[in-house]
Every structure is written in structure tokens, then in C-alpha cells.
Protein backbone atom coordinates (compact mmCIF):
# COMPACT_ATOMS: atom_id res chain seq x y z
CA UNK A 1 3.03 17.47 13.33
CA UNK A 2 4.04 13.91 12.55
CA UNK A 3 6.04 13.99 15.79
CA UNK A 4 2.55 14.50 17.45
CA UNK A 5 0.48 11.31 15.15
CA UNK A 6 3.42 9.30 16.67
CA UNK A 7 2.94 10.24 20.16
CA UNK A 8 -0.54 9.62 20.00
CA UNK A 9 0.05 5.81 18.31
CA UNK A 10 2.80 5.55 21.28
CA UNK A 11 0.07 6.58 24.10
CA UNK A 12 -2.82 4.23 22.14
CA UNK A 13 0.19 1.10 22.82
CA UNK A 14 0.89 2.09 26.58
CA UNK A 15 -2.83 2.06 26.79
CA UNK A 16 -2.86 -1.67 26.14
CA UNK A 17 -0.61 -2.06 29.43
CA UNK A 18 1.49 -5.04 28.00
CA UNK A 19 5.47 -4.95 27.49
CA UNK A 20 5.23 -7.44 24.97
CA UNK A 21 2.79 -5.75 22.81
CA UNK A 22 4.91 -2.60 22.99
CA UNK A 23 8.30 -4.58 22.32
CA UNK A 24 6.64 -5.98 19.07
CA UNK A 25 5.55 -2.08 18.17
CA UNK A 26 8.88 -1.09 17.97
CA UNK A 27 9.61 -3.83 15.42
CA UNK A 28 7.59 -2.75 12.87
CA UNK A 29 9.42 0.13 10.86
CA UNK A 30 7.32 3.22 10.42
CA UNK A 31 7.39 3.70 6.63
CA UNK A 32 6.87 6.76 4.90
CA UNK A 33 3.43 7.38 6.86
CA UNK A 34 2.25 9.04 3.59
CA UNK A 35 -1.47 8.52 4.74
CA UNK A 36 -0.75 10.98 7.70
CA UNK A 37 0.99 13.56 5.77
CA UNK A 38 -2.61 13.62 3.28
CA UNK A 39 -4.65 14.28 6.42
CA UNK A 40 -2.37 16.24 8.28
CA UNK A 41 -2.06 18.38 4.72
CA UNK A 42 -5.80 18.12 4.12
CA UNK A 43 -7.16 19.13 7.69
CA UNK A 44 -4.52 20.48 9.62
CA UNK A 45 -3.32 19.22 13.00
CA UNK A 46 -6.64 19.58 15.94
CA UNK A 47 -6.94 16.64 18.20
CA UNK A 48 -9.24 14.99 16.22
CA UNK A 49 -7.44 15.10 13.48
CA UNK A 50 -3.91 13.28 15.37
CA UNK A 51 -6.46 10.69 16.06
CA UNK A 52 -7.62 10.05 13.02
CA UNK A 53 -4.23 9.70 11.27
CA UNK A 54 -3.08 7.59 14.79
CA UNK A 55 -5.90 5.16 14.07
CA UNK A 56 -5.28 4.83 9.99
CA UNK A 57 -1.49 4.47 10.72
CA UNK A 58 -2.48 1.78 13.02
CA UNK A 59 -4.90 -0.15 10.17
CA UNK A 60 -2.38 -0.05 7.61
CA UNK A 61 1.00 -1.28 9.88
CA UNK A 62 -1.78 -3.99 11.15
CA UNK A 63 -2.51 -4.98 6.95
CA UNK A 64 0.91 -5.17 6.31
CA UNK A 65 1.50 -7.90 9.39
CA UNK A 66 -0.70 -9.81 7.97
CA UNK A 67 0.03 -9.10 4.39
CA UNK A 68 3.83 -10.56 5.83
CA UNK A 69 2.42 -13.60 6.90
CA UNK A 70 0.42 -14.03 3.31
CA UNK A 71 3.33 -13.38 1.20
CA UNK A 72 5.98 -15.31 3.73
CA UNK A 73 7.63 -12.16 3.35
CA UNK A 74 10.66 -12.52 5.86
CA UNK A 75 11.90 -8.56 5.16
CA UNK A 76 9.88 -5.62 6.00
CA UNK A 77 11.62 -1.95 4.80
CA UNK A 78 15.12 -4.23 5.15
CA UNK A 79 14.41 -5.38 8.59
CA UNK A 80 13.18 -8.83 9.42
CA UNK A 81 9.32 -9.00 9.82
CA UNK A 82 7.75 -9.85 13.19
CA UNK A 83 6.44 -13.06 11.53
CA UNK A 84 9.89 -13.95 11.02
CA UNK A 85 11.44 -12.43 14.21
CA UNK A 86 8.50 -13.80 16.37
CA UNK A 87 6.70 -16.16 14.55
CA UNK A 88 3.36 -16.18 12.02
CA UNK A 89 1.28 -16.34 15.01
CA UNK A 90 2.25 -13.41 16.75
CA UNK A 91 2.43 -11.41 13.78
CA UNK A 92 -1.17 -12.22 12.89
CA UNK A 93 -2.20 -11.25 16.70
CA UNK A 94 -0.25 -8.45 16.86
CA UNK A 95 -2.30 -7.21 13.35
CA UNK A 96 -5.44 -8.05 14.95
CA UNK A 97 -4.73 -5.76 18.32
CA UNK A 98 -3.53 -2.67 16.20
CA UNK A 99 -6.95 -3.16 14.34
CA UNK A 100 -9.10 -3.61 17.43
CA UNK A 101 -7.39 -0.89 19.07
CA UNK A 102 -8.30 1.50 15.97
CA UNK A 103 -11.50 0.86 16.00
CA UNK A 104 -11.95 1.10 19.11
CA UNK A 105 -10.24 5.09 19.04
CA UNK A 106 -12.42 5.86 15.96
CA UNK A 107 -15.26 5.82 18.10
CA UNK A 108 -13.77 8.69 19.89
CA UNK A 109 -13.41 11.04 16.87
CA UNK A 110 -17.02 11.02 14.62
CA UNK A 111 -19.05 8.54 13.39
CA UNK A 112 -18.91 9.64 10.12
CA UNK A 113 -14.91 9.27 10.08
CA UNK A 114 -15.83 5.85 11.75
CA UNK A 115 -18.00 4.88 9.01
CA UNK A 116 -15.78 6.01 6.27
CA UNK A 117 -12.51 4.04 7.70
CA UNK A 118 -13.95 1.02 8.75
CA UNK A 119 -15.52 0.53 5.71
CA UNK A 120 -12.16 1.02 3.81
CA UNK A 121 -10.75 -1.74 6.10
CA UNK A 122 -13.46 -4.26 4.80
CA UNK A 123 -12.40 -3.34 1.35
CA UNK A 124 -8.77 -3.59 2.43
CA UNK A 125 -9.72 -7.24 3.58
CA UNK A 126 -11.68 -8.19 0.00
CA UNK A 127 -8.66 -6.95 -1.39
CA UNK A 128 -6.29 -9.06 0.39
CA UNK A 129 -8.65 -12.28 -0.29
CA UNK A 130 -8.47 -11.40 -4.02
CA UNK A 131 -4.93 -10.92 -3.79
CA UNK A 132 -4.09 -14.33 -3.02
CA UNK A 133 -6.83 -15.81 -5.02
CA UNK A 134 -5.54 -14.56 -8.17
CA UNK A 135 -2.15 -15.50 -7.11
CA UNK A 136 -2.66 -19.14 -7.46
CA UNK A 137 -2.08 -18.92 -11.69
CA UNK A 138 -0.81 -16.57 -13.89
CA UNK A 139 -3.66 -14.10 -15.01
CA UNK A 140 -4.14 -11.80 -17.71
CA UNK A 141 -7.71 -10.09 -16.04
CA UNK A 142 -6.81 -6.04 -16.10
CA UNK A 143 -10.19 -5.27 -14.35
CA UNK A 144 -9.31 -8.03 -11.38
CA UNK A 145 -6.24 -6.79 -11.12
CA UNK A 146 -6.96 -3.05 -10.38
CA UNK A 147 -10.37 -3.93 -8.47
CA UNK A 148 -7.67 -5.46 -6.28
CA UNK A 149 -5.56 -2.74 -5.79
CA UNK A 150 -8.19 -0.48 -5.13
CA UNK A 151 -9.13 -2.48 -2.35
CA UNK A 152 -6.29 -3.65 -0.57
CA UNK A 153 -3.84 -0.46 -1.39
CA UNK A 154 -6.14 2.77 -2.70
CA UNK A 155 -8.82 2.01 -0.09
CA UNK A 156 -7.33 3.46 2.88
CA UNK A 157 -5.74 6.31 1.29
CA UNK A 158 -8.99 7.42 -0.46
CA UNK A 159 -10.64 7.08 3.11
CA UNK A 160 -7.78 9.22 5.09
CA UNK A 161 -8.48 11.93 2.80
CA UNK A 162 -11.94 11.87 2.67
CA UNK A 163 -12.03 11.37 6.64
CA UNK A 164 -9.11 14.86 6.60
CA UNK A 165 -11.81 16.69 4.66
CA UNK A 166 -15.25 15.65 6.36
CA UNK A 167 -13.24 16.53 9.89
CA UNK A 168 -12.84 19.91 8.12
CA UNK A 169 -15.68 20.40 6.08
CA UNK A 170 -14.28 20.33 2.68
CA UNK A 171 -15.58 18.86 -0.67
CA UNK A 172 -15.20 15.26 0.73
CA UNK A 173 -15.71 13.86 -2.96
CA UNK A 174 -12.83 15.69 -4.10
CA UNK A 175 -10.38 14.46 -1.65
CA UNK A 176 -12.06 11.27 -1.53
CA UNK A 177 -11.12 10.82 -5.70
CA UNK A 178 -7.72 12.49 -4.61
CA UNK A 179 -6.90 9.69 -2.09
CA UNK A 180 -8.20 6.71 -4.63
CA UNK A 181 -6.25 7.85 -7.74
CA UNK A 182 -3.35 8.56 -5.45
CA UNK A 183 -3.23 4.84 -3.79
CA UNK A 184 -3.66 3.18 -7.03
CA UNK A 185 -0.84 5.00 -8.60
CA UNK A 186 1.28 4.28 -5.50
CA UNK A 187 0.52 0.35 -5.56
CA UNK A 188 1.53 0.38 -9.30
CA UNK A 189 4.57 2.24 -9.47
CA UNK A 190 5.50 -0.20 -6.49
CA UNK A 191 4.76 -3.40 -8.90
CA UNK A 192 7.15 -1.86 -11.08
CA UNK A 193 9.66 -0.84 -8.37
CA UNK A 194 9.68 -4.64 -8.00
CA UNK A 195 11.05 -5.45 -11.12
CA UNK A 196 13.12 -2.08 -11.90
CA UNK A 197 15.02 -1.61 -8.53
CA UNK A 198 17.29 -4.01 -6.73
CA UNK A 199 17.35 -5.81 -3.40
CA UNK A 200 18.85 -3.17 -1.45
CA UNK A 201 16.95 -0.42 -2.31
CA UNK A 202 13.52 -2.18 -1.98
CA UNK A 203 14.47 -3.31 1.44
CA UNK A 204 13.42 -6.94 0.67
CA UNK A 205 13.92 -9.20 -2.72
CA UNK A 206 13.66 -7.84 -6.01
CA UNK A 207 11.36 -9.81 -8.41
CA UNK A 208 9.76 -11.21 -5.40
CA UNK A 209 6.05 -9.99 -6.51
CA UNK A 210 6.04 -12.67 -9.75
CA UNK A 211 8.31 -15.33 -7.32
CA UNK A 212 4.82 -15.43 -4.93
CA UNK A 213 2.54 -15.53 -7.59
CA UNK A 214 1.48 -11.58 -8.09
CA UNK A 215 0.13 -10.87 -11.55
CA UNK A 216 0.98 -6.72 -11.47
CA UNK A 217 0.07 -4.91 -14.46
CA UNK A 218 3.59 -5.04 -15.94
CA UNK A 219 3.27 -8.50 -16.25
CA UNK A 220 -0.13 -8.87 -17.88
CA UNK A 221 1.15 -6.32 -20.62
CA UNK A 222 4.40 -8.13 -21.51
CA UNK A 223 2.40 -11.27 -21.75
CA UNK A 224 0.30 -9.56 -24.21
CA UNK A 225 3.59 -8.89 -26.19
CA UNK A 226 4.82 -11.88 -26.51
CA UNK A 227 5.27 -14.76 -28.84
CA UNK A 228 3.76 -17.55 -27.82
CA UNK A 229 6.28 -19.54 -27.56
CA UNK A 230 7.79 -16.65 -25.02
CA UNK A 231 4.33 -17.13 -23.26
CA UNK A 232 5.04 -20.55 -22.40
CA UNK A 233 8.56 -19.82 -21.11
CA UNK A 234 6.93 -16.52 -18.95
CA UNK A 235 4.67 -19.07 -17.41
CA UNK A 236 6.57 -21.49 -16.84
CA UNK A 237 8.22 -19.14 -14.23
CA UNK A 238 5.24 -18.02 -12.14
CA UNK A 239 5.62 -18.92 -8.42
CA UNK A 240 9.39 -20.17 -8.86
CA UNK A 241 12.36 -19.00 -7.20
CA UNK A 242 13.46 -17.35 -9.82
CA UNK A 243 17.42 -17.57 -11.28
CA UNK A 244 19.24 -15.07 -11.98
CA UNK A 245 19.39 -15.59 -16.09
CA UNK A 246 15.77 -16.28 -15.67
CA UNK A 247 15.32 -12.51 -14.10
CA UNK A 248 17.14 -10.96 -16.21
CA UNK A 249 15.58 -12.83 -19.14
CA UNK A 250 12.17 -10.89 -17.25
CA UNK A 251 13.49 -7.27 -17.56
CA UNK A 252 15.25 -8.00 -21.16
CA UNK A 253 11.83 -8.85 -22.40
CA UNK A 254 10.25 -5.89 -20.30
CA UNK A 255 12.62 -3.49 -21.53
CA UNK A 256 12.36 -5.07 -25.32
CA UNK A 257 8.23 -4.25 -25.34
CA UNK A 258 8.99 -0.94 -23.38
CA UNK A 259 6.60 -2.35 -20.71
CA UNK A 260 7.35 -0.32 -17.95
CA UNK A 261 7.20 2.85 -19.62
CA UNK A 262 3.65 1.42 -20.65
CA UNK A 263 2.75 0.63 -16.88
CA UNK A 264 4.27 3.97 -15.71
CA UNK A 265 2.52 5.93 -18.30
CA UNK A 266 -1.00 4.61 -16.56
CA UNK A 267 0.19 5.08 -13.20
CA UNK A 268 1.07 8.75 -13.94
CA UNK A 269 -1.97 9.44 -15.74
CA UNK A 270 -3.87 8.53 -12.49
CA UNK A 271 -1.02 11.18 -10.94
CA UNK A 272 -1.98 13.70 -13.15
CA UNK A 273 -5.58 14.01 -12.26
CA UNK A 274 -4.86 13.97 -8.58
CA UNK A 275 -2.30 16.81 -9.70
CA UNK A 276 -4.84 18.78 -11.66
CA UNK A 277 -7.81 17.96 -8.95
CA UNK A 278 -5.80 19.62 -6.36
CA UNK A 279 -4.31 22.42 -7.90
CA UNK A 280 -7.85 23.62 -9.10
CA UNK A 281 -8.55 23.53 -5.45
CA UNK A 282 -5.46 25.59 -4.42
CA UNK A 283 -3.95 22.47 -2.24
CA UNK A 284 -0.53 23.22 -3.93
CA UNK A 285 1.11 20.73 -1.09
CA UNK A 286 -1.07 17.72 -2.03
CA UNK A 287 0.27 18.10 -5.33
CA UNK A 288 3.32 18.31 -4.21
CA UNK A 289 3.08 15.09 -2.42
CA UNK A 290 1.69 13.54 -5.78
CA UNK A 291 4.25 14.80 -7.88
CA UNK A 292 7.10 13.07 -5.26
CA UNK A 293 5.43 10.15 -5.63
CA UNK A 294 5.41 9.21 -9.05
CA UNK A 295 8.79 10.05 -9.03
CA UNK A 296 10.01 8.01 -6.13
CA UNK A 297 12.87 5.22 -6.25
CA UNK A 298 11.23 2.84 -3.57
């Protein structure tokens, strides 16, 4: 039933009735759409129900336009971006019609579901703003760093399954804690992704997180570890184009203090309850879709 959430974003871009909006929608490369698979999982595949993952795909492809322009990320899933196919501005408009045209849909479907998205786009937004905040010097602030991630990564996926199971009537709370440990296990076995994989596989630069300014959780723990003369070198790197005996110098010291293992550990205990959550509940898929997660590659 993908095939059909796809259709439906398709017919929401005709409905805009402009060739240049629908030129720029087939730029943007359609990802895993993980968030559609929860709710088509969750609540199954009624009208309402398209909609509703139509409208969340179209919130997140809009965040990660402007989360492009942010990061002057010039790859997107190894394509170029639209900011740097077409230019900041039109990336940044582009985000701001998918969003408008959401909204707009979600009025459509229940005002609950309404309630419930739009409020995770707010958070997506504080999230986003605290993103770049804390990117402007190296951090060691744990509790900043995952009240981030919640907002700008776990929000919308603890919202699409809490919107799957209100359009249902299951235990929204359930899927609701479902969606949130799920997103902020998926944002940090990404941070890690960005040191551990390379270039091709991540479909845009490896390192590139710590070359912006991004303080992931890796990073914060293998400060901790370090001498502090090892500190000062560390910091000295933040927001630099990084060489490559000064990346390698990163994982050597990452693998040295088994740092990943340490970050992947936390990300898969967060797995493990979504696992345990769901399987109590008999949604053997979901935690299926957990499970594949964790265990991902990119």
C-alpha cells in the first residue's frame, strides 16, 4: 500500500497546478518512507489513513529541504539537493508549500490527527532551532542533545504512530512511546552511521555531522574519554573541513574508548523497549521494523 501513499502525495502536487512545483517534487528522493510503513502497519490502509501518511511524508521531505539549506548540505541520498540544484531559495519555498499543503489535507482527515501532527511539526521546528544553536561550539550537554533529537527527528515518528492508532482506536500511548523511542534510536544510530560508514554508502560525506558543527552523542562520550591534552586537539577540529589523518585520528580514538559500541548500546536499548512494547501487544511487524532498524548500514 505504499504504491497508494505515493499516489495520493502525487495527486496532493497536481493539485497545486504548477509544473515547476511538480519538477522540483521529483527531485527530492523518496527515502525509506519508514514513517508510512508505522502507520500503514499500525492502522491498515482506509482512505484516511493514505492521507495521513501522504501528509507526514510531505512534513518530513519539507524538514529535510530546509534542514539542506541549514547544514549547506549539497547531497541528499547521493543526489544533489534542490538547494544546490535550484538554489537556497527555492529549496526553502519549496519546504514551505509541502508544509502548507499538509496542513491544509490534515484538515480533511480528524482533528485529533490534526492536532497531534501539527504539534509534532512545532517540535520538529524547536528542534531544528536547537540544532543549530548548539552547533555553534563543541558541547558536552547529554540532556540538550537528546531534547534535540526528540524534537527535530523522534517527533514526527512518535506522532505518525500515535495518529495510525487514534485513526484506529488503539492504545494511542502505546504507539505514541513506540514511535518516540523508535525516532530517537533512528537519529542516533544515524550520528554514528556518520562516523562508521563511508561516503558512498551514506549518500553524502562521511564525518560531515562534526565538519558542520553537530555534537552527536558519540562525540560527547569520547570527549569524556580523553586526556586533556586529546581534548584540546578534538576541539580544535570542530567545524573544520576535516583531513583525512585528522578523520582517521577521530575513529582511532573512537574505536580506542569503544565509543560506538557505547552509543549503539543506548540506541538499542531504546530498540529494545519498542521491541518488547510491541510484541506484548502482538504487533509482531512493528517489531520487525525495529529490529531492521537497529541493524541497518545507512
Amino acid at each position: 500500500m505504499i504504491n497508494a501513499v505515493e499516489r495520493k502525495i502525487e495527486q496532493y502536487i497536481v493539485d497545486l497546478d504548477d509544473s515547476y512545483v511538480k519538477r522540483l517534487y521529483r527531485k527530492i528522493p523518496k527515502g525509506k518512507r519508514l514513517r508510512t510503513k508505522l502507520i500503514l502497519k499500525i492502522a491498515g490502509s482506509s482512505l484516511k489513513v493514505i492521507k495521513t501518511a501522504a501528509t507526514v511524508e510531505m512534513i518530513h521531505a519539507a524538514s529535510l529541504l530546509h534542514d539542506d539549506v541549514i547544514d549547506d548540505a549539497y547531497q541528499r541520498r547521493g543526489k544533489a539537493s534542490v538547494n544546490a540544484s535550484d538554489g537556497n531559495k527555492t529549496a526553502i519555498m519549496m519546504g514551505d508549500i509541502l508544509y502548507s499543503k499538509a496542513f491544509f489535507e490534515l484538515n480533511t482527515i480528524s482533528p485529533e490527527v490534526a492536532k497531534v501532527i501539527s504539534n509534532a511539526v512545532v517540535q520538529l521546528s524547536l528542534g531544528e532551532l536547537a540544532d543549530v544553536e548548539l552547533s555553534r561550539k563543541f558541547h558536552t550537554n547529554r540532556d540538550a542533545y537528546l531534547k534535540m533529537l526528540y524534537q527535530k527527528t523522534a517527533s514526527l515518528m512518535e506522532a505518525s504512530a500515535e495518529s495510525a492508532a487514534i485513526l484506529v482506536g488503539k492504545n494511542r500511548q502505546a504507539y505514541k512511546q513506540y514511535g518516540r523511542n523508535l525516532g530517537l534510536a533512528f537519529q542516533m544510530i544515524d550520528d554514528i552511521l556518520d562516523i562508521t560508514q563511508e561516503s558512498k554508502t551514506l549518500g553524502k560525506p562521511a564525518l560531515h555531522d562534526f565538519e558542520e558543527g553537530k555534537v552527536t552523542l558519540p562525540y560527547i562520550y569520547l570527549f569524556e574519554s580523553l586526556a586533556q591534552e586529546d581534548r584540546e586537539f578534538l576541539l580544535s577540529l570542530h567545524r573544520k573541513r576535516l583531513s583525512q589523518d585528522e578523520a582517521e585520528w577521530i575513529k582511532s580514538a573512537m574505536k580506542k574508548y569503544n565509543i560506538i559500541e557505547k552509543a549503539y548500546s543506548e540506541a538499542k536499548e531504546l530498540v529494545d523497549k519498542a521491541i518488547e512494547l510491541m510484541d506484548s501487544l502482538g504487533e509482531k511487524d512493528l517489531s520487525n521494523i525495529a529490529k531492521a532498524m537497529i541493524e541497518r548500514e545507512f
